[in-house]
PDB file of N, CA and C in Angstrom:
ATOM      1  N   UNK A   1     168.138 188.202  31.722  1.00  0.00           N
ATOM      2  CA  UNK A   1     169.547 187.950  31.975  1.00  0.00           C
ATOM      3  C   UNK A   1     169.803 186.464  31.742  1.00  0.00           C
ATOM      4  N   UNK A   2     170.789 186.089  30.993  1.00  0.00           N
ATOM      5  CA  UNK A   2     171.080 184.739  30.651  1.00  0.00           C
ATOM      6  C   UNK A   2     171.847 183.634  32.128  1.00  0.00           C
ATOM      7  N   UNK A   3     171.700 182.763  31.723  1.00  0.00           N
ATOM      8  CA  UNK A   3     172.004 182.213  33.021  1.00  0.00           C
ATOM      9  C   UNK A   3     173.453 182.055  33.301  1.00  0.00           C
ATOM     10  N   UNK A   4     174.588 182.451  32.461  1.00  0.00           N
ATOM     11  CA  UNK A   4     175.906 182.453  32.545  1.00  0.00           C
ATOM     12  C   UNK A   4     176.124 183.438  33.452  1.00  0.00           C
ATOM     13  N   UNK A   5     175.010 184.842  33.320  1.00  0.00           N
ATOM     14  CA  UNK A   5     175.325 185.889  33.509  1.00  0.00           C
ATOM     15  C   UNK A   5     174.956 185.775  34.805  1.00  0.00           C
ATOM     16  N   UNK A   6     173.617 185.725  34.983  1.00  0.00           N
ATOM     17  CA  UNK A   6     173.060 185.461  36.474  1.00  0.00           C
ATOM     18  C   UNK A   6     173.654 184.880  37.846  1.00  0.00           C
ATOM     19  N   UNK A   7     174.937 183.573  37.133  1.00  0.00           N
ATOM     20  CA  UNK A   7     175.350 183.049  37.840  1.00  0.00           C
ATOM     21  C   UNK A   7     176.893 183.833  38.086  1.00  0.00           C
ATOM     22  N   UNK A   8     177.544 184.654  37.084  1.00  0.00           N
ATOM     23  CA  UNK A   8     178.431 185.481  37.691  1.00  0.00           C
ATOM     24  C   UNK A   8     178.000 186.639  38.577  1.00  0.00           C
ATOM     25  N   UNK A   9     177.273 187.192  38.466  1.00  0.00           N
ATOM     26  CA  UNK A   9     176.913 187.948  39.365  1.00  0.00           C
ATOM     27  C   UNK A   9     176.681 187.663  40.675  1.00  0.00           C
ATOM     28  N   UNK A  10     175.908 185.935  41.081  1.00  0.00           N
ATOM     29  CA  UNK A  10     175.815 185.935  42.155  1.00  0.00           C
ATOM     30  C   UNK A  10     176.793 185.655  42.709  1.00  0.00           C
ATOM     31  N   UNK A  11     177.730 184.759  41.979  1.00  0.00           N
ATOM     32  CA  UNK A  11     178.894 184.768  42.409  1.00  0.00           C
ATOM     33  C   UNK A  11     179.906 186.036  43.258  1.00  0.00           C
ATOM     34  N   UNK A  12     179.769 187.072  42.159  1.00  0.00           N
ATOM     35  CA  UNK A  12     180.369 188.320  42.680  1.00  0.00           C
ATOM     36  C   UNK A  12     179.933 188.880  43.580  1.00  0.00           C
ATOM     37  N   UNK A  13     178.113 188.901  43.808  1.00  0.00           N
ATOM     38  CA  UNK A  13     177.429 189.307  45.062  1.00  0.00           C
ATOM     39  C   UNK A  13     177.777 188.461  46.791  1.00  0.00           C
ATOM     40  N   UNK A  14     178.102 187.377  46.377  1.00  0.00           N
ATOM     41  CA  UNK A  14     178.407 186.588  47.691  1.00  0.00           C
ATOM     42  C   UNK A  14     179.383 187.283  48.510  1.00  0.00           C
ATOM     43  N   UNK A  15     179.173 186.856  49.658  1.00  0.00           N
ATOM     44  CA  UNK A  15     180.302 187.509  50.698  1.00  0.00           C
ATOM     45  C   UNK A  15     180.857 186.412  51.460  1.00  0.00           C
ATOM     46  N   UNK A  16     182.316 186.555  51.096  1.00  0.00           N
ATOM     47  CA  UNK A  16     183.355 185.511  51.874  1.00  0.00           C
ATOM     48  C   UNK A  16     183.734 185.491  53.132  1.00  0.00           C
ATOM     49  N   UNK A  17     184.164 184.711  53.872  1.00  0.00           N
ATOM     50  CA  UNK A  17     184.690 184.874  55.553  1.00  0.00           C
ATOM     51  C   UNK A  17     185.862 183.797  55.730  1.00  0.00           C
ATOM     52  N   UNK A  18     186.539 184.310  55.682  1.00  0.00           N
ATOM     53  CA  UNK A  18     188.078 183.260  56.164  1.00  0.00           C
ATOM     54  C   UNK A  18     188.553 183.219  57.994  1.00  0.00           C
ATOM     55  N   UNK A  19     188.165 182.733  58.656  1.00  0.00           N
ATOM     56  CA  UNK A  19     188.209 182.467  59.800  1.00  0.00           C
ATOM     57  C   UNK A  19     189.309 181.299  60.193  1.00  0.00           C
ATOM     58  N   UNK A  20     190.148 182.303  61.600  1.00  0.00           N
ATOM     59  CA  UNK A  20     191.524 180.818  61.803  1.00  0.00           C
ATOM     60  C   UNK A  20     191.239 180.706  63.074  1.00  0.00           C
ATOM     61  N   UNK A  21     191.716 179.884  63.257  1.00  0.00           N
ATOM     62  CA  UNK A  21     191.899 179.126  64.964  1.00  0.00           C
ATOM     63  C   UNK A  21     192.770 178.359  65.523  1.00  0.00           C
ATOM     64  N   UNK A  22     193.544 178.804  66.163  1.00  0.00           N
ATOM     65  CA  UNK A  22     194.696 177.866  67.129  1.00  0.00           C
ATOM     66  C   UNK A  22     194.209 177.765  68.016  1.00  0.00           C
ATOM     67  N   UNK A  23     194.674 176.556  68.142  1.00  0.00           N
ATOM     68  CA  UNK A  23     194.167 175.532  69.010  1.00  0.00           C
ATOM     69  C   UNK A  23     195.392 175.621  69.920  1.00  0.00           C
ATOM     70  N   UNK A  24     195.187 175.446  71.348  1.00  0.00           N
ATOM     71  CA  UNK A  24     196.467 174.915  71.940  1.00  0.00           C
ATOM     72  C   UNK A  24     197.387 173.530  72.150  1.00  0.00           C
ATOM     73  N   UNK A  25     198.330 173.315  72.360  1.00  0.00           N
ATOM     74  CA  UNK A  25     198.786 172.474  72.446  1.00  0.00           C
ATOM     75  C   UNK A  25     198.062 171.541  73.040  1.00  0.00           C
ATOM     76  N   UNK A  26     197.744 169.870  72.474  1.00  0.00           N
ATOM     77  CA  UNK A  26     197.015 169.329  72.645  1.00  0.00           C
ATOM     78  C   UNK A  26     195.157 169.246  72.897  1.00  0.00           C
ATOM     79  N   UNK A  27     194.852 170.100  72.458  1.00  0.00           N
ATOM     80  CA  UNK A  27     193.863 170.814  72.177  1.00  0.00           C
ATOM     81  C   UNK A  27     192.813 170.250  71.026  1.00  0.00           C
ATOM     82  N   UNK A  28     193.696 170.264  69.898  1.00  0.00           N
ATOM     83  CA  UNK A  28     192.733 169.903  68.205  1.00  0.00           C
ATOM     84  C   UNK A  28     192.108 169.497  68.550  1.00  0.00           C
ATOM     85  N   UNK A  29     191.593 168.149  69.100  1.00  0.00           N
ATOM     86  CA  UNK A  29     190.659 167.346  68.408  1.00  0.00           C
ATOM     87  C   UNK A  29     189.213 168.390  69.194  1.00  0.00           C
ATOM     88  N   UNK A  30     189.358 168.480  70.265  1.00  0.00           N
ATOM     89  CA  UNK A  30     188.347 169.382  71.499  1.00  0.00           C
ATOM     90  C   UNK A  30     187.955 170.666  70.208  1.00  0.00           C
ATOM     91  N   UNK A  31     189.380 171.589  69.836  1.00  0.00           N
ATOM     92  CA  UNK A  31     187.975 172.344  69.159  1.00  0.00           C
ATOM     93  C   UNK A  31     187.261 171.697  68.022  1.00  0.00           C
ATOM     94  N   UNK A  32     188.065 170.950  66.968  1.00  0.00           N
ATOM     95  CA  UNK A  32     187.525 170.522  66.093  1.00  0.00           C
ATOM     96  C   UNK A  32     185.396 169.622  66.703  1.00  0.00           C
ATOM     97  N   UNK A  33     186.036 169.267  68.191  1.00  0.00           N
ATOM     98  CA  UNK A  33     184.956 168.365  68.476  1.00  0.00           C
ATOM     99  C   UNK A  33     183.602 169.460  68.528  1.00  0.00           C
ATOM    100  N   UNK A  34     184.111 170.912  69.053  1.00  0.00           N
ATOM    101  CA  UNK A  34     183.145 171.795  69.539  1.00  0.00           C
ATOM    102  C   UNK A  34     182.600 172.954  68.381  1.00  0.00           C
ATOM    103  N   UNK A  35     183.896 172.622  66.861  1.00  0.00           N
ATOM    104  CA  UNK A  35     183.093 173.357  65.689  1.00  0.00           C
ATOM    105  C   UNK A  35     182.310 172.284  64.902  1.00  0.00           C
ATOM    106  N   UNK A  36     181.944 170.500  65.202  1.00  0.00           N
ATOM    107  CA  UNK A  36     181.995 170.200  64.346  1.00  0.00           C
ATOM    108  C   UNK A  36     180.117 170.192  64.203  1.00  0.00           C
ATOM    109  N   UNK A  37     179.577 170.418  65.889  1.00  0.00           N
ATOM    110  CA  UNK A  37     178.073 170.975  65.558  1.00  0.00           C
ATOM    111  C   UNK A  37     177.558 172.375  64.831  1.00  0.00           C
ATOM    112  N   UNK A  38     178.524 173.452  65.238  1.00  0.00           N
ATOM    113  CA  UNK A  38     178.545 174.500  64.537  1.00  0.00           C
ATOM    114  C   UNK A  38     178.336 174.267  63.078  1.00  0.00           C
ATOM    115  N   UNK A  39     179.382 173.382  62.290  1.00  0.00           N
ATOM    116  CA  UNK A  39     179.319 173.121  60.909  1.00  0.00           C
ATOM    117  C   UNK A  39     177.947 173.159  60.342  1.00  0.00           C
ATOM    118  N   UNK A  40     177.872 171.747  61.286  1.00  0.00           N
ATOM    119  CA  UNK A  40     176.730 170.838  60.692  1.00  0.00           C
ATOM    120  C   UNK A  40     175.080 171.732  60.392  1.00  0.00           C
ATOM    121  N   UNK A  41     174.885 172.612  61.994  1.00  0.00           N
ATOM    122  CA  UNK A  41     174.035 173.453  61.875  1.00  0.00           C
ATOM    123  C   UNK A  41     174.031 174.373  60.453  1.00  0.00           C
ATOM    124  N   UNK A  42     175.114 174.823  60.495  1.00  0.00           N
ATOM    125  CA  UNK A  42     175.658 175.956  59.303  1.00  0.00           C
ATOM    126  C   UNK A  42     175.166 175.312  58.108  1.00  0.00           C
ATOM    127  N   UNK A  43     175.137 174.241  57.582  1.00  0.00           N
ATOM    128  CA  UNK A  43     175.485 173.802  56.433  1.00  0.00           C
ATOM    129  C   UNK A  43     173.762 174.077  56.030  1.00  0.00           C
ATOM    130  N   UNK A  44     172.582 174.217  57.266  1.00  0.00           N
ATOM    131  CA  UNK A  44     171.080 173.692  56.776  1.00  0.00           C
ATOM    132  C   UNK A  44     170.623 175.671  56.938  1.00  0.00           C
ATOM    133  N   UNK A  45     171.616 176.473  57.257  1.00  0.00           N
ATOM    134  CA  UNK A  45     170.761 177.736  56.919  1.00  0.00           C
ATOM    135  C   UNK A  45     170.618 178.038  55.487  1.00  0.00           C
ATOM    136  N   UNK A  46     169.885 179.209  55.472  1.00  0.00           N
ATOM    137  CA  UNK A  46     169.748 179.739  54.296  1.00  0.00           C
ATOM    138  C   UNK A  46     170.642 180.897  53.910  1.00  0.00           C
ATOM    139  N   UNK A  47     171.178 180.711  52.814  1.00  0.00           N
ATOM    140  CA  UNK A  47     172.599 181.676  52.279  1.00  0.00           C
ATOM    141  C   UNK A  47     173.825 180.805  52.669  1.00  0.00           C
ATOM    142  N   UNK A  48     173.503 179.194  53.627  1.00  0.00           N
ATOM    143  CA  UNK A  48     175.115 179.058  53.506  1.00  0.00           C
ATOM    144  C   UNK A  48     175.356 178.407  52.227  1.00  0.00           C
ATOM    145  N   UNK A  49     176.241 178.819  51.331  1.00  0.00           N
ATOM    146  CA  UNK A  49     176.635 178.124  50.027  1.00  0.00           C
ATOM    147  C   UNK A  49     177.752 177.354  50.123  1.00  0.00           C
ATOM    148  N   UNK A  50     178.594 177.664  50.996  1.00  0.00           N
ATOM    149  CA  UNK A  50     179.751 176.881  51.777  1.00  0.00           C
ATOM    150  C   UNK A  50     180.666 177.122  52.854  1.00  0.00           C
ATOM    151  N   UNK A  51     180.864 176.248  54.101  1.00  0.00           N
ATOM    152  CA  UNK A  51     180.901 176.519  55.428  1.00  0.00           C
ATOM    153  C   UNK A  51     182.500 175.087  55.512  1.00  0.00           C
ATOM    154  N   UNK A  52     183.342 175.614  55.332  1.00  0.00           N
ATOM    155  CA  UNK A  52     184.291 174.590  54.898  1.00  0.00           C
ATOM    156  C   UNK A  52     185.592 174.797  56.071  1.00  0.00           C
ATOM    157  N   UNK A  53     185.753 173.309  56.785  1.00  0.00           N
ATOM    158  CA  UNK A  53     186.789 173.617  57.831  1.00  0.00           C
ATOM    159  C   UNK A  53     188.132 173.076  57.481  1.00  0.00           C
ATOM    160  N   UNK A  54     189.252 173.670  57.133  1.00  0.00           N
ATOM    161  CA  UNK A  54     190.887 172.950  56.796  1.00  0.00           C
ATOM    162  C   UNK A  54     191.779 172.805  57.559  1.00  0.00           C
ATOM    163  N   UNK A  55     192.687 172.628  58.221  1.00  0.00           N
ATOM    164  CA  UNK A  55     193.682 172.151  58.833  1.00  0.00           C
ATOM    165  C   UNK A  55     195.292 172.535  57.662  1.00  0.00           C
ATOM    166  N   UNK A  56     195.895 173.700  58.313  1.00  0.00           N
ATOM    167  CA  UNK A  56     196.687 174.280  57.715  1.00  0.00           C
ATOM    168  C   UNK A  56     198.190 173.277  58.111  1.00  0.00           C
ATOM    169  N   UNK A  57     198.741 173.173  56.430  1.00  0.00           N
ATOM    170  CA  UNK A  57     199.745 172.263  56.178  1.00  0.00           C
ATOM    171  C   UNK A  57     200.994 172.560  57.447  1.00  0.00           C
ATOM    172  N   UNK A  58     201.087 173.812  56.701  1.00  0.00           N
ATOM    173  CA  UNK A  58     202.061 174.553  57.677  1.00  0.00           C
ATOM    174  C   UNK A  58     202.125 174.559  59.288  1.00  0.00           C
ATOM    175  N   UNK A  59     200.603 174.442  59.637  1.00  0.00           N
ATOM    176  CA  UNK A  59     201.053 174.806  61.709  1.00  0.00           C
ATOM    177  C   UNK A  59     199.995 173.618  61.953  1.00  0.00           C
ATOM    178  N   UNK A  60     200.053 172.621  62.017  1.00  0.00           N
ATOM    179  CA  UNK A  60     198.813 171.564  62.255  1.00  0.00           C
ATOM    180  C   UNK A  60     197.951 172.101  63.519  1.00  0.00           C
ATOM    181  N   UNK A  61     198.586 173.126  64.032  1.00  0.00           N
ATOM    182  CA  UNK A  61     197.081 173.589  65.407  1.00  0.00           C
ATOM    183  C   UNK A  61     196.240 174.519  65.232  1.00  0.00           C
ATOM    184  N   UNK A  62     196.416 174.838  63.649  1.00  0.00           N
ATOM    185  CA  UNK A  62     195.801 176.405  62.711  1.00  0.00           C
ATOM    186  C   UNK A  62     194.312 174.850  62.011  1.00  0.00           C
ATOM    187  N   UNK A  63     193.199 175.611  62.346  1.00  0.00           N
ATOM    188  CA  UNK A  63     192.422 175.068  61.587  1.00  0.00           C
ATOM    189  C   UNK A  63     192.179 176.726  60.609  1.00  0.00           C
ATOM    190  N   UNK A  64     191.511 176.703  59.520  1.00  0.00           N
ATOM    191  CA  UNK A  64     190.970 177.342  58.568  1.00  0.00           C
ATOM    192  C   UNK A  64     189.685 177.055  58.038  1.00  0.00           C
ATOM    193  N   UNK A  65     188.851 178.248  58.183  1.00  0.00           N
ATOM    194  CA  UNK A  65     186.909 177.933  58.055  1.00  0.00           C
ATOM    195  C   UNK A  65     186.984 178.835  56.746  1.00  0.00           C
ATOM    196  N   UNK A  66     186.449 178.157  55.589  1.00  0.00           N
ATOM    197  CA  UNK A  66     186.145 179.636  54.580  1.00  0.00           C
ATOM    198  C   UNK A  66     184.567 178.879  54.331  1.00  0.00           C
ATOM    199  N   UNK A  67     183.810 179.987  54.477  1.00  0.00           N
ATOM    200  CA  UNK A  67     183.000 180.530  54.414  1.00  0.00           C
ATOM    201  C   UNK A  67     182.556 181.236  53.154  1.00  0.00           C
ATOM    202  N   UNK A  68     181.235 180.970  52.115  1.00  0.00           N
ATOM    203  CA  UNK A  68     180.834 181.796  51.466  1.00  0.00           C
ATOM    204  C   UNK A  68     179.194 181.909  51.908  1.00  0.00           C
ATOM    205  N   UNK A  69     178.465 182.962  51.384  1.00  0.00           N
ATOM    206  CA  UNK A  69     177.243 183.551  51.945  1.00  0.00           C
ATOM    207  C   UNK A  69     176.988 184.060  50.328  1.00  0.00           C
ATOM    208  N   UNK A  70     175.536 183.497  50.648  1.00  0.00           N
ATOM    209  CA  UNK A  70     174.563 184.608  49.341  1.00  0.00           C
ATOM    210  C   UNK A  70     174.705 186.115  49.184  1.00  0.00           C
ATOM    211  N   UNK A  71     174.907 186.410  50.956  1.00  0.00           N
ATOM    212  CA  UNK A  71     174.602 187.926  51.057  1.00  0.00           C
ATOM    213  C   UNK A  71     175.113 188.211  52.536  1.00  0.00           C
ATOM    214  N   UNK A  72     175.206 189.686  52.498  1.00  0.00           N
ATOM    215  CA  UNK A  72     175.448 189.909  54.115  1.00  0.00           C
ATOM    216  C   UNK A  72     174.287 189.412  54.859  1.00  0.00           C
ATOM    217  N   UNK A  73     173.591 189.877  54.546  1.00  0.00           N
ATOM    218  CA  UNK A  73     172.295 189.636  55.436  1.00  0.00           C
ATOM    219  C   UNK A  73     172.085 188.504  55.793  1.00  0.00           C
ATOM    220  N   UNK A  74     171.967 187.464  54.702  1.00  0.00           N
ATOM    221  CA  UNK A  74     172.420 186.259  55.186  1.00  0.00           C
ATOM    222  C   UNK A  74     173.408 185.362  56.305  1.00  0.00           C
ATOM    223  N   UNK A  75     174.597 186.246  56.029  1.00  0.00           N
ATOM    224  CA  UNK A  75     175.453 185.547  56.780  1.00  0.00           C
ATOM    225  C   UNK A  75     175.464 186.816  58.718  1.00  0.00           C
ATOM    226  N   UNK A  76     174.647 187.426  58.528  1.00  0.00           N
ATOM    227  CA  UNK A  76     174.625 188.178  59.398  1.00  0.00           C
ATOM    228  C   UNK A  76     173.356 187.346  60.322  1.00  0.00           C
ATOM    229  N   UNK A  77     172.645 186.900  59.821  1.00  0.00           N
ATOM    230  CA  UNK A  77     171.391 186.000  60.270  1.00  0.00           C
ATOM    231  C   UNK A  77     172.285 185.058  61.209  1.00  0.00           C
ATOM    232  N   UNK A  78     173.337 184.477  60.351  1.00  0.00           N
ATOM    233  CA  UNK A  78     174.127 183.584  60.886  1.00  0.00           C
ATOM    234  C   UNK A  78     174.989 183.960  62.235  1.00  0.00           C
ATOM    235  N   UNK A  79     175.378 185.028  62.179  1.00  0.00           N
ATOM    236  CA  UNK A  79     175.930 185.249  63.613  1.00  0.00           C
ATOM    237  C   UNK A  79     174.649 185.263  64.709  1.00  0.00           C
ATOM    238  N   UNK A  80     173.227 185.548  64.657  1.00  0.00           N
ATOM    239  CA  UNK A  80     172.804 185.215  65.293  1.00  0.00           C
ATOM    240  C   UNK A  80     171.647 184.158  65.855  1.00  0.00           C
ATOM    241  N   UNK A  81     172.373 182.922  64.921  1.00  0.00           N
ATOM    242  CA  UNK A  81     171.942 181.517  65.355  1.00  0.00           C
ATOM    243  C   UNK A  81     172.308 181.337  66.769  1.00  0.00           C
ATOM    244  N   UNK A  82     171.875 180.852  67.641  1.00  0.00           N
ATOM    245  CA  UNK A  82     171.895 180.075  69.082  1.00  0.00           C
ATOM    246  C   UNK A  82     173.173 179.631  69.398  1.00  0.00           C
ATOM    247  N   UNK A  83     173.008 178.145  68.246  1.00  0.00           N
ATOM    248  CA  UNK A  83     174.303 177.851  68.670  1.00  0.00           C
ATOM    249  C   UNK A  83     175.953 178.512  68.148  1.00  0.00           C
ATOM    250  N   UNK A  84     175.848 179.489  67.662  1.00  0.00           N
ATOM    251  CA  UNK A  84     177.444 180.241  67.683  1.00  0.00           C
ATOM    252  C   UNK A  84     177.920 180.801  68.782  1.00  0.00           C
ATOM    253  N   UNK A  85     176.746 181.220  69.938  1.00  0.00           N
ATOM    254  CA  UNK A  85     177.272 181.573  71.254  1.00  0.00           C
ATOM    255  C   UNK A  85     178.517 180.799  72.035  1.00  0.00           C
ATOM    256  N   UNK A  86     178.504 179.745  71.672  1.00  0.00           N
ATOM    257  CA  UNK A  86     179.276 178.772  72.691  1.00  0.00           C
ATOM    258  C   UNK A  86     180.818 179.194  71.985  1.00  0.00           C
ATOM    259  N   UNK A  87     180.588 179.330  70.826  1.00  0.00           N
ATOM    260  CA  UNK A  87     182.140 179.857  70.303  1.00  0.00           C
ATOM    261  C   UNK A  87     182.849 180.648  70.963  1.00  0.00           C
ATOM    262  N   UNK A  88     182.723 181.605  71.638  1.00  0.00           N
ATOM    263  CA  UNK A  88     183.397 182.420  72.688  1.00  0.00           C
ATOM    264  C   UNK A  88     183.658 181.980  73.399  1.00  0.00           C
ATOM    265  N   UNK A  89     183.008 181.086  74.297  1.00  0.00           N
ATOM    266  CA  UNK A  89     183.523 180.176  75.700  1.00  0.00           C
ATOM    267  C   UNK A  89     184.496 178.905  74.647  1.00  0.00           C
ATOM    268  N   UNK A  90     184.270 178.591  73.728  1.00  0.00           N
ATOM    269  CA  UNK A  90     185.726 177.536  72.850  1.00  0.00           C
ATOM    270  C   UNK A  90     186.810 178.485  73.160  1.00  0.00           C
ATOM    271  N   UNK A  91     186.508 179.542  72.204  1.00  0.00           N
ATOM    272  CA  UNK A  91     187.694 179.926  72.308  1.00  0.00           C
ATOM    273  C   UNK A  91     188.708 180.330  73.107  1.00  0.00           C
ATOM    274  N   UNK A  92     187.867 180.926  74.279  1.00  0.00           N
ATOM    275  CA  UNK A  92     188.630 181.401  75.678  1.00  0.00           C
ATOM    276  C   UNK A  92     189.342 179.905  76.160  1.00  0.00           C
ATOM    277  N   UNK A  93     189.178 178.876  76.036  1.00  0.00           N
ATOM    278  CA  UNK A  93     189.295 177.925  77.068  1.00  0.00           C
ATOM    279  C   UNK A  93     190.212 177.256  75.970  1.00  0.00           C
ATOM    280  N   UNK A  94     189.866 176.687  74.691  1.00  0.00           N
ATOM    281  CA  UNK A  94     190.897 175.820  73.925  1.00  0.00           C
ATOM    282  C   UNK A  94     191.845 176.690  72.883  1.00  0.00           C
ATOM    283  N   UNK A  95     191.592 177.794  72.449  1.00  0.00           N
ATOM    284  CA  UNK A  95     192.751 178.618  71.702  1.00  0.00           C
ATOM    285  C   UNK A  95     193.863 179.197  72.215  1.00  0.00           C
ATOM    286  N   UNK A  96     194.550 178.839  71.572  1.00  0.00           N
ATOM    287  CA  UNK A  96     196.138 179.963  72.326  1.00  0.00           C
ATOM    288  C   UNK A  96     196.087 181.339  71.757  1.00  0.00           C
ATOM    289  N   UNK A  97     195.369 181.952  70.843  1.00  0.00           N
ATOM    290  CA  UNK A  97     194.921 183.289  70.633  1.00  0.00           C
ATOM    291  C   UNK A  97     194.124 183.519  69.960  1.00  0.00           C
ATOM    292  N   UNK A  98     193.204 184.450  70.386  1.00  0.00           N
ATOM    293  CA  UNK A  98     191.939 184.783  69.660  1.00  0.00           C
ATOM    294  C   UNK A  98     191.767 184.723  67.889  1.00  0.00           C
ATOM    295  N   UNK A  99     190.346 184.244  67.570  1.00  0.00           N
ATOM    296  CA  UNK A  99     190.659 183.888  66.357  1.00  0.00           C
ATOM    297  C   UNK A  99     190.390 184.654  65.480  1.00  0.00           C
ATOM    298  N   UNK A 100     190.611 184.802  63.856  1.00  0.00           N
ATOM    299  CA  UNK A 100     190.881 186.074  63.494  1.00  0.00           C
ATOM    300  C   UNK A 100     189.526 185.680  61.967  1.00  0.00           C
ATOM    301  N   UNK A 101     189.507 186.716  61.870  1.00  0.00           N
ATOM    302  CA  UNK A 101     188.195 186.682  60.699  1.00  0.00           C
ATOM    303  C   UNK A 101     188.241 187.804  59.954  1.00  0.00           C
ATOM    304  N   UNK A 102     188.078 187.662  58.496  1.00  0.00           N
ATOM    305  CA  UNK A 102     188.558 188.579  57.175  1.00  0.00           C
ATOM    306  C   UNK A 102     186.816 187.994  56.581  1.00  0.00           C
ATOM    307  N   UNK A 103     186.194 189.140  56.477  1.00  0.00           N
ATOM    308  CA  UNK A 103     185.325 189.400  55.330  1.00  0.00           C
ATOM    309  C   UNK A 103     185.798 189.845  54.180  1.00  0.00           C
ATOM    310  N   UNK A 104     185.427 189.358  52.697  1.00  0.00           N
ATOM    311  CA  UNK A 104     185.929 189.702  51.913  1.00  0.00           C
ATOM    312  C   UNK A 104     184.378 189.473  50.840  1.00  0.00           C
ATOM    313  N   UNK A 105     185.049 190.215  49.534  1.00  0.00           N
ATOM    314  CA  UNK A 105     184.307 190.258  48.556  1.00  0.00           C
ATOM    315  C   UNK A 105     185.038 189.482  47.109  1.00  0.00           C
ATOM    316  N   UNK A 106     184.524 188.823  46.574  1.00  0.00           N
ATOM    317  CA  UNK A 106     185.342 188.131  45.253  1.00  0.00           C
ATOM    318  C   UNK A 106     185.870 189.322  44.328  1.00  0.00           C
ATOM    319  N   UNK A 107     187.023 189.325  43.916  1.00  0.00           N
ATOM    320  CA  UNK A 107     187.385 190.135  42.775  1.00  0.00           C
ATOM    321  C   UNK A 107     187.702 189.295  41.660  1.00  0.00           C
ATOM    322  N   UNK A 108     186.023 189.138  40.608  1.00  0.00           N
ATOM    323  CA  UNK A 108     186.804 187.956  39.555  1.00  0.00           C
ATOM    324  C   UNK A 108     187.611 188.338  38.700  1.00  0.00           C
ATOM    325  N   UNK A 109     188.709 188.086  38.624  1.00  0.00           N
ATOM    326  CA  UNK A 109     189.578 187.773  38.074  1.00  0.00           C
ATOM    327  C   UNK A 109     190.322 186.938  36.830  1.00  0.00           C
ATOM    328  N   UNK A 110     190.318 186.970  35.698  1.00  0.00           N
ATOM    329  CA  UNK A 110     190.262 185.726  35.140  1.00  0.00           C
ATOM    330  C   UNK A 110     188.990 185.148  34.995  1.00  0.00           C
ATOM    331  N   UNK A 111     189.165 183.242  34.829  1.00  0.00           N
ATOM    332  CA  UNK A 111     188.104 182.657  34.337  1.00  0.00           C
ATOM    333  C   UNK A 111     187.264 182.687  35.280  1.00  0.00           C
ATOM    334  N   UNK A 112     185.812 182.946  34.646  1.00  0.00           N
ATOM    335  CA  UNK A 112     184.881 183.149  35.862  1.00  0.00           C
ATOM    336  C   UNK A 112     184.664 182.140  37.006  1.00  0.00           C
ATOM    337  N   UNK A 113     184.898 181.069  36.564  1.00  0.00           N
ATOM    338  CA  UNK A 113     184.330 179.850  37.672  1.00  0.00           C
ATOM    339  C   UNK A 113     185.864 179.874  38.222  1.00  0.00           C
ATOM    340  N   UNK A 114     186.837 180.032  38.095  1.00  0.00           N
ATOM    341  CA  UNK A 114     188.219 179.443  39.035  1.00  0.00           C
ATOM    342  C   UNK A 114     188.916 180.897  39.394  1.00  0.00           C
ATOM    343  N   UNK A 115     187.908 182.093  39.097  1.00  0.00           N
ATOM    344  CA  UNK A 115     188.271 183.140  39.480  1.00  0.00           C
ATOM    345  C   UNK A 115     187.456 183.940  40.897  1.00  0.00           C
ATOM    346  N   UNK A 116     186.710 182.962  41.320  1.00  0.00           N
ATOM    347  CA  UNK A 116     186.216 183.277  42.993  1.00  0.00           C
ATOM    348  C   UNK A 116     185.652 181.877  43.264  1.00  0.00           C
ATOM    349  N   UNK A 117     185.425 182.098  44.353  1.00  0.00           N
ATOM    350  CA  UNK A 117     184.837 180.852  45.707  1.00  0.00           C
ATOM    351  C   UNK A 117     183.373 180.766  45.282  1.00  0.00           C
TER     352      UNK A 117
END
């Protein structure tokens, strides 16, 4: 398999995760402070290909995590790292509502590289 090819495929094999979080009023910086070890951990497993946190234009107390993974399995490893436990006690205490998470799969589309994550 040529390596153009190899690399669309893994592309298409990866599995995405779009994760949001409101924060409550006066709140941000606290969760940002309490995902920003989460990240860091995230960034040294294996399968994370990218673990990316945004701050939505529209509601400044909406952060946005997208997430890509080699594989489920991979990113399933990842839910049970150590430190993601504490995420439940964040969220109960600094979110104004529970946070919401979309697994997804790339549908490329178009040009291969600007047609998935």
């Amino acid at each position: 398999m040529g390596r153009a090819l190899t690399d669309r495929v893994q592309r298409m094999s990866n599995v995405v995760v779009v994760a949001t979080f409101k924060a409550q009023e006066g709140r941000l910086d606290e969760v940002i402070a309490g995902l920003t070890p989460v990240i860091e951990q995230t960034h040294d497993e294996p399968g994370c290909l990218s673990y990316a946190l945004h701050r939505d234009v529209n509601d400044p107390l909406r952060l946005v995590l997208v997430e890509r993974w080699t594989s489920q399995v991979a990113l399933e490893s990842h839910f049970q790292q150590p430190y993601m436990e504490g995420l439940g006690q964040l969220a109960q205490e600094l979110l104004s509502e529970p946070p919401t998470l979309h697994f997804c799969t790339p549908l490329a589309i178009g040009d291969e590289l600007k047609g998935t994550l």
